[in-house]
Protein backbone atom coordinates (compact mmCIF):
# COMPACT_ATOMS: atom_id res chain seq x y z
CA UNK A 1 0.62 20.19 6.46
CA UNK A 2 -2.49 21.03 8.48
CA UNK A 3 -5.33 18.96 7.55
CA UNK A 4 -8.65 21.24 6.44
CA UNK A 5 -12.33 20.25 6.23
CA UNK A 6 -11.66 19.57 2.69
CA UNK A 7 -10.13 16.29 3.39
CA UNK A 8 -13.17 14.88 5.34
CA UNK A 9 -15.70 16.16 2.84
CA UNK A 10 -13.30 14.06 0.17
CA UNK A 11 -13.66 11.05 2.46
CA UNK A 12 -17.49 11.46 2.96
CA UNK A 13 -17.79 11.58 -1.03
CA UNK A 14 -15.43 8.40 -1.01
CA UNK A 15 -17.94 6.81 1.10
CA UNK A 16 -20.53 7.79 -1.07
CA UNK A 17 -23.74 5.69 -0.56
CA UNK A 18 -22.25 3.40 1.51
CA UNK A 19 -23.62 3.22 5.13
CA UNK A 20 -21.31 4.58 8.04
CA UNK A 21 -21.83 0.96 9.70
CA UNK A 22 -21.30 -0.87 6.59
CA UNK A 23 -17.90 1.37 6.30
CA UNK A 24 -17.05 0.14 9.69
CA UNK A 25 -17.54 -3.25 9.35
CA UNK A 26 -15.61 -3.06 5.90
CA UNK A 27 -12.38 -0.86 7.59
CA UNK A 28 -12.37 -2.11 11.08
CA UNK A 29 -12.77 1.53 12.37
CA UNK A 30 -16.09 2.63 14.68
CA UNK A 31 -18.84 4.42 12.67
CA UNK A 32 -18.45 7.37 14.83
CA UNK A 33 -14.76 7.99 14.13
CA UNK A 34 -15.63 7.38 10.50
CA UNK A 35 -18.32 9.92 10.73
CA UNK A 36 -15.87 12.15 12.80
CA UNK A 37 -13.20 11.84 10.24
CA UNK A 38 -15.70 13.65 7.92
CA UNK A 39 -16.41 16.37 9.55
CA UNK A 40 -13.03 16.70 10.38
CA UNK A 41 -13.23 17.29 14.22
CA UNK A 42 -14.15 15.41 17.27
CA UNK A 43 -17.82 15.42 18.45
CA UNK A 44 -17.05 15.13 21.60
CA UNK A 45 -14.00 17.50 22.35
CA UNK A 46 -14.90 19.26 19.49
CA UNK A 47 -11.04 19.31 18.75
CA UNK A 48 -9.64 19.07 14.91
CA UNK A 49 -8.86 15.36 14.04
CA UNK A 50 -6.45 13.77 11.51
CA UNK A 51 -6.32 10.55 10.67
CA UNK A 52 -3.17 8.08 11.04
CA UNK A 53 -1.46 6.54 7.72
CA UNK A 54 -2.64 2.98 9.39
CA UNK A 55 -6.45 4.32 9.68
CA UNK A 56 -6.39 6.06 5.89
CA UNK A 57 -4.83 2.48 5.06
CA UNK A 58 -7.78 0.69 6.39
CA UNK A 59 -9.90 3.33 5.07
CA UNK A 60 -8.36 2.79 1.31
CA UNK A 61 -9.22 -0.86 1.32
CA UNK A 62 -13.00 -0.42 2.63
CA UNK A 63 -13.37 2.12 -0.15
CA UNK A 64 -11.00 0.50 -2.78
CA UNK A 65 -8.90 3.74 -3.42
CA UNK A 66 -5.32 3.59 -3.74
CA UNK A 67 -3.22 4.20 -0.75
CA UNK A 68 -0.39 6.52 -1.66
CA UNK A 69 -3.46 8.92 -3.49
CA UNK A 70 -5.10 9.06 0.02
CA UNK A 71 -1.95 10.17 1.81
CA UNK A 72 -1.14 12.72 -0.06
CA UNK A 73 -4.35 14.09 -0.04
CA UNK A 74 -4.29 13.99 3.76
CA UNK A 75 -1.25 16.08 3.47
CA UNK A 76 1.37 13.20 4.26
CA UNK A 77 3.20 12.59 1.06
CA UNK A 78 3.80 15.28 -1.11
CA UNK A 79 2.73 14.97 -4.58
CA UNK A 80 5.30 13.45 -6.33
CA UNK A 81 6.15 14.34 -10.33
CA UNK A 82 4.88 11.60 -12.72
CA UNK A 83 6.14 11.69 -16.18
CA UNK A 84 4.13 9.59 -18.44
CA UNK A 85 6.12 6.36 -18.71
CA UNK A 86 6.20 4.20 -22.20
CA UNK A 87 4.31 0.90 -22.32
CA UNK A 88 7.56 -0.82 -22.20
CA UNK A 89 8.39 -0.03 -17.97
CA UNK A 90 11.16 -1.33 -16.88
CA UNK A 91 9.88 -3.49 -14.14
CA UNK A 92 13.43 -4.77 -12.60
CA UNK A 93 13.63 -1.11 -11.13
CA UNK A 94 10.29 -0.89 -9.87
CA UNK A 95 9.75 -1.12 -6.00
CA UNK A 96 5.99 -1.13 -6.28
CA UNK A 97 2.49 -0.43 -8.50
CA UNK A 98 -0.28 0.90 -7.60
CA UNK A 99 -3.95 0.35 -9.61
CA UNK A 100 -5.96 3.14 -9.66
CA UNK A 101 -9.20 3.49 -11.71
CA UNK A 102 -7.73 4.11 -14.77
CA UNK A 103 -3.92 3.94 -14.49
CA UNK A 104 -1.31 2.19 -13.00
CA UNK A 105 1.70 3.97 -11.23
CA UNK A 106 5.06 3.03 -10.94
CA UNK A 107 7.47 3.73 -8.05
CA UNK A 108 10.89 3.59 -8.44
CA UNK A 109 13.53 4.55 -6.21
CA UNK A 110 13.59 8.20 -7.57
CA UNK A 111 10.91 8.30 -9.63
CA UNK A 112 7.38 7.78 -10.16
CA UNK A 113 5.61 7.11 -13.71
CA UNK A 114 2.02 6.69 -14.43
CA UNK A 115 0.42 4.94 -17.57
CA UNK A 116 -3.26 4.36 -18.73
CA UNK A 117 -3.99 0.76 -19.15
CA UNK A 118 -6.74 0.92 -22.14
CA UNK A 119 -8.18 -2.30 -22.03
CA UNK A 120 -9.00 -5.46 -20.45
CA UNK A 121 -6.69 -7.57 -22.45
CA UNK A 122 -4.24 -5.01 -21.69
CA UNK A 123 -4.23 -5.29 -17.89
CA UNK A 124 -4.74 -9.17 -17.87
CA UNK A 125 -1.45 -9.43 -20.12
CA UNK A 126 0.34 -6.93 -17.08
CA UNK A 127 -0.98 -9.12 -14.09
CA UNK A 128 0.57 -11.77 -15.60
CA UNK A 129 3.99 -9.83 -16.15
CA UNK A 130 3.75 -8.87 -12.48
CA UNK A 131 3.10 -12.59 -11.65
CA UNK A 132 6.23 -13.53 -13.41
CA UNK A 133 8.59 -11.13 -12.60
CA UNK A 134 7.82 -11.83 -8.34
CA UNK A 135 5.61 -9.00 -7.88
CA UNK A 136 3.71 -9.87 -5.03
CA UNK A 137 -0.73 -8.49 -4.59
CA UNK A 138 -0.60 -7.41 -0.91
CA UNK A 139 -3.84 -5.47 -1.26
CA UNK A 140 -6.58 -5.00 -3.66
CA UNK A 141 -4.49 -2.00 -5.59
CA UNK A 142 -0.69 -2.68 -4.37
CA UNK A 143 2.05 -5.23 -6.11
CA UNK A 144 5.33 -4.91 -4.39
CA UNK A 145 8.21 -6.27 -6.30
CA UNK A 146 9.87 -8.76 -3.43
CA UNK A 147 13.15 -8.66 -5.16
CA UNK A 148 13.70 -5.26 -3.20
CA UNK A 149 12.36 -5.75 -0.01
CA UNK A 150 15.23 -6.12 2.41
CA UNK A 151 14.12 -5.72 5.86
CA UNK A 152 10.21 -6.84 7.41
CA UNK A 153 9.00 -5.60 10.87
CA UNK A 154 6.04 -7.92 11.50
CA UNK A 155 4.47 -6.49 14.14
CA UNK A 156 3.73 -3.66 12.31
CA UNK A 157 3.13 -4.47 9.24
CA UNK A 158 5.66 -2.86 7.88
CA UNK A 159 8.26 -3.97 4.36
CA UNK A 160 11.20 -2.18 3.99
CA UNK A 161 13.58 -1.38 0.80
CA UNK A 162 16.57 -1.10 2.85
CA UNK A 163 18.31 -3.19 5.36
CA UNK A 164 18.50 -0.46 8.00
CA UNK A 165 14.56 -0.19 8.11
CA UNK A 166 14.83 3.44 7.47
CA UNK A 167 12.43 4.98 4.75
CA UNK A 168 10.68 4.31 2.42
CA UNK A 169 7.95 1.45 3.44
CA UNK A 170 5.04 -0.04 2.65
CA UNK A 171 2.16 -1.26 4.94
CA UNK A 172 0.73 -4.51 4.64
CA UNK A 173 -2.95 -4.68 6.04
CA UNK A 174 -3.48 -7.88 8.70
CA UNK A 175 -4.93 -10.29 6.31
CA UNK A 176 -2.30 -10.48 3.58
CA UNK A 177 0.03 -10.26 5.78
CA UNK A 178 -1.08 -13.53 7.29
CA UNK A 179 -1.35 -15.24 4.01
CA UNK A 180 1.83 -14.39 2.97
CA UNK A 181 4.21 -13.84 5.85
CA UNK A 182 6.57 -16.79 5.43
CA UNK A 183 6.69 -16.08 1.50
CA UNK A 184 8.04 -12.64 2.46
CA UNK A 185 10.43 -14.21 5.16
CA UNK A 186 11.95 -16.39 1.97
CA UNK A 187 12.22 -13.40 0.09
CA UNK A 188 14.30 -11.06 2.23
CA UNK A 189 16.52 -14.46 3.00
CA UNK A 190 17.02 -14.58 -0.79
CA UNK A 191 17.63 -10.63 -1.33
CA UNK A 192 19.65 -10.19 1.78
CA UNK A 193 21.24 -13.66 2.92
CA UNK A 194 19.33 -13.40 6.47
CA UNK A 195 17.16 -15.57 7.19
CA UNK A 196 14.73 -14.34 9.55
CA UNK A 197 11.90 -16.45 11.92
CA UNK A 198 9.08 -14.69 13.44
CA UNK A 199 10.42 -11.24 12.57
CA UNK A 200 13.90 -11.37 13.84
CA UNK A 201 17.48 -12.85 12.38
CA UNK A 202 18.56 -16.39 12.99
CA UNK A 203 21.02 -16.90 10.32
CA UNK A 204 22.48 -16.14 7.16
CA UNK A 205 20.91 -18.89 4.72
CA UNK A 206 19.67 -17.94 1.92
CA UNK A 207 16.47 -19.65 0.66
CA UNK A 208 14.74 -20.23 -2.66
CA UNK A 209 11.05 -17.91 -2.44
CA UNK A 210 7.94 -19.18 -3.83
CA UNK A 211 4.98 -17.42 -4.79
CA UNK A 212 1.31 -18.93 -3.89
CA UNK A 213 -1.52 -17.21 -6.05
C-alpha cells in the first residue's frame, strides 16, 4: 500500500504539542526526519518517504500509541476483524495484548478480539491476571504471553511464535530487551527444550523461567 500525506498529518497530530526535539530525544530519531515523516517527503530530495516498522516502533513509544494501530495505519498490516470478545478471554490462547486508550486487544493465532476495560479496578484486577499467567510488559502498551514464544533473534529484536522464525513477530525496543533478555532465553528453553546463550543454540535443557517485575 502506498503511503499518502494522510499518514504524516496523523503523525504530526500524534505529536501534538510536543516539540520536534523533545520527540527526538523521546524516539531516538533526528528532529528533521521526524518533521520529514510529517510532511511525508524528503526536504532535501524532495522524494516521498515511508517510515520503517522499527522507526513507527520507536515512534509508538515516544508518543505512547499502540504499535500494531500505527502499522496498519502506515499501510503495513491490514486491518484485521475484531469481534467483541466476552470478559472471560481465554488467555492460554493468546500470543499477545495490546493497551490502547480505552481497550485492550487480544491476538490469537487466527484471531483478534477487542474489549473495553471500564474501570480502574477493572484493569488493575487484568494486570495482575497477565502477571500470573507469564505474560510478560515488553513496552508501555505490549504483554506477550512467553508460553508461545519459540524462537528469539537478539540482534534484532525480534520474538518469534514459531521455531522456524518465520512470521508472525514481535519487536522488542532496546531497553526491555536488555532488562529482560535472559528471562526470555529461559522461556524459549522451557517452551522448546533449546537452550539458547547469546542468541544461538547450545543445548537441549530445558530450564525453569522466572519473571522479575
Amino acid at each position: 500500500m502506498e503511503l499518502t500525506n494522510s499518514f504524516g498529518k496523523f503523525l504530526e497530530e500524534l505529536r501534538g504539542k510536543m516539540s520536534l526535539r523533545k520527540a527526538a530525544v523521546k524516539s531516538g530519531l533526528s528532529h528533521a526526519y521526524i518533521r520529514d515523516l510529517e510532511l511525508g517527503r524528503n526536504r532535501t530530495t524532495n522524494d516521498a518517504i515511508k517510515p520503517s516498522p522499527d522507526t513507527l516502533r520507536k515512534l509508538s513509544q515516544a508518543y505512547q500509541y499502540p504499535y500494531t494501530d500505527l502499522l496498519m495505519k502506515a499501510g503495513y498490516l491490514e486491518e484485521e476483524p475484531v469481534s467483541v470478545s466476552s470478559k472471560k478471554v481465554g488467555l492460554d490462547e493468546i500470543r499477545y495484548i495490546e493497551f490502547g486508550i480505552k481497550h485492550v486487544r487480544y491476538y490469537a493465532s487466527e484471531h483478534v478480539s477487542e474489549e473495553t476495560v471500564e474501570s480502574l479496578v477493572e484493569f488493575t484486577n487484568l494486570i495482575e491476571l497477565l502477571n500470573e499467567k507469564d505474560f510478560l510488559k515488553l513496552d508501555t502498551h505490549l504483554f506477550v504471553n512467553m508460553h508461545k514464544i519459540k524462537k528469539y533473534a537478539p540482534a534484532e529484536g525480534k520474538l518469534y511464535f514459531d521455531t522456524v522464525g518465520d512470521v508472525p513477530y514481535i519487536t522488542i525496543a532496546a531497553l526491555p530487551q536488555k532488562k529482560h533478555h535472559q528471562t526470555i532465553l529461559e522461556f524459549i528453553a522451557a517452551n522448546t527444550g533449546i537452550r539458547m546463550e547469546n542468541g544461538a543454540e547450545s543445548s537441549s535443557l530445558p530450564l525453569k523461567p522466572q519473571l522479575f517485575s
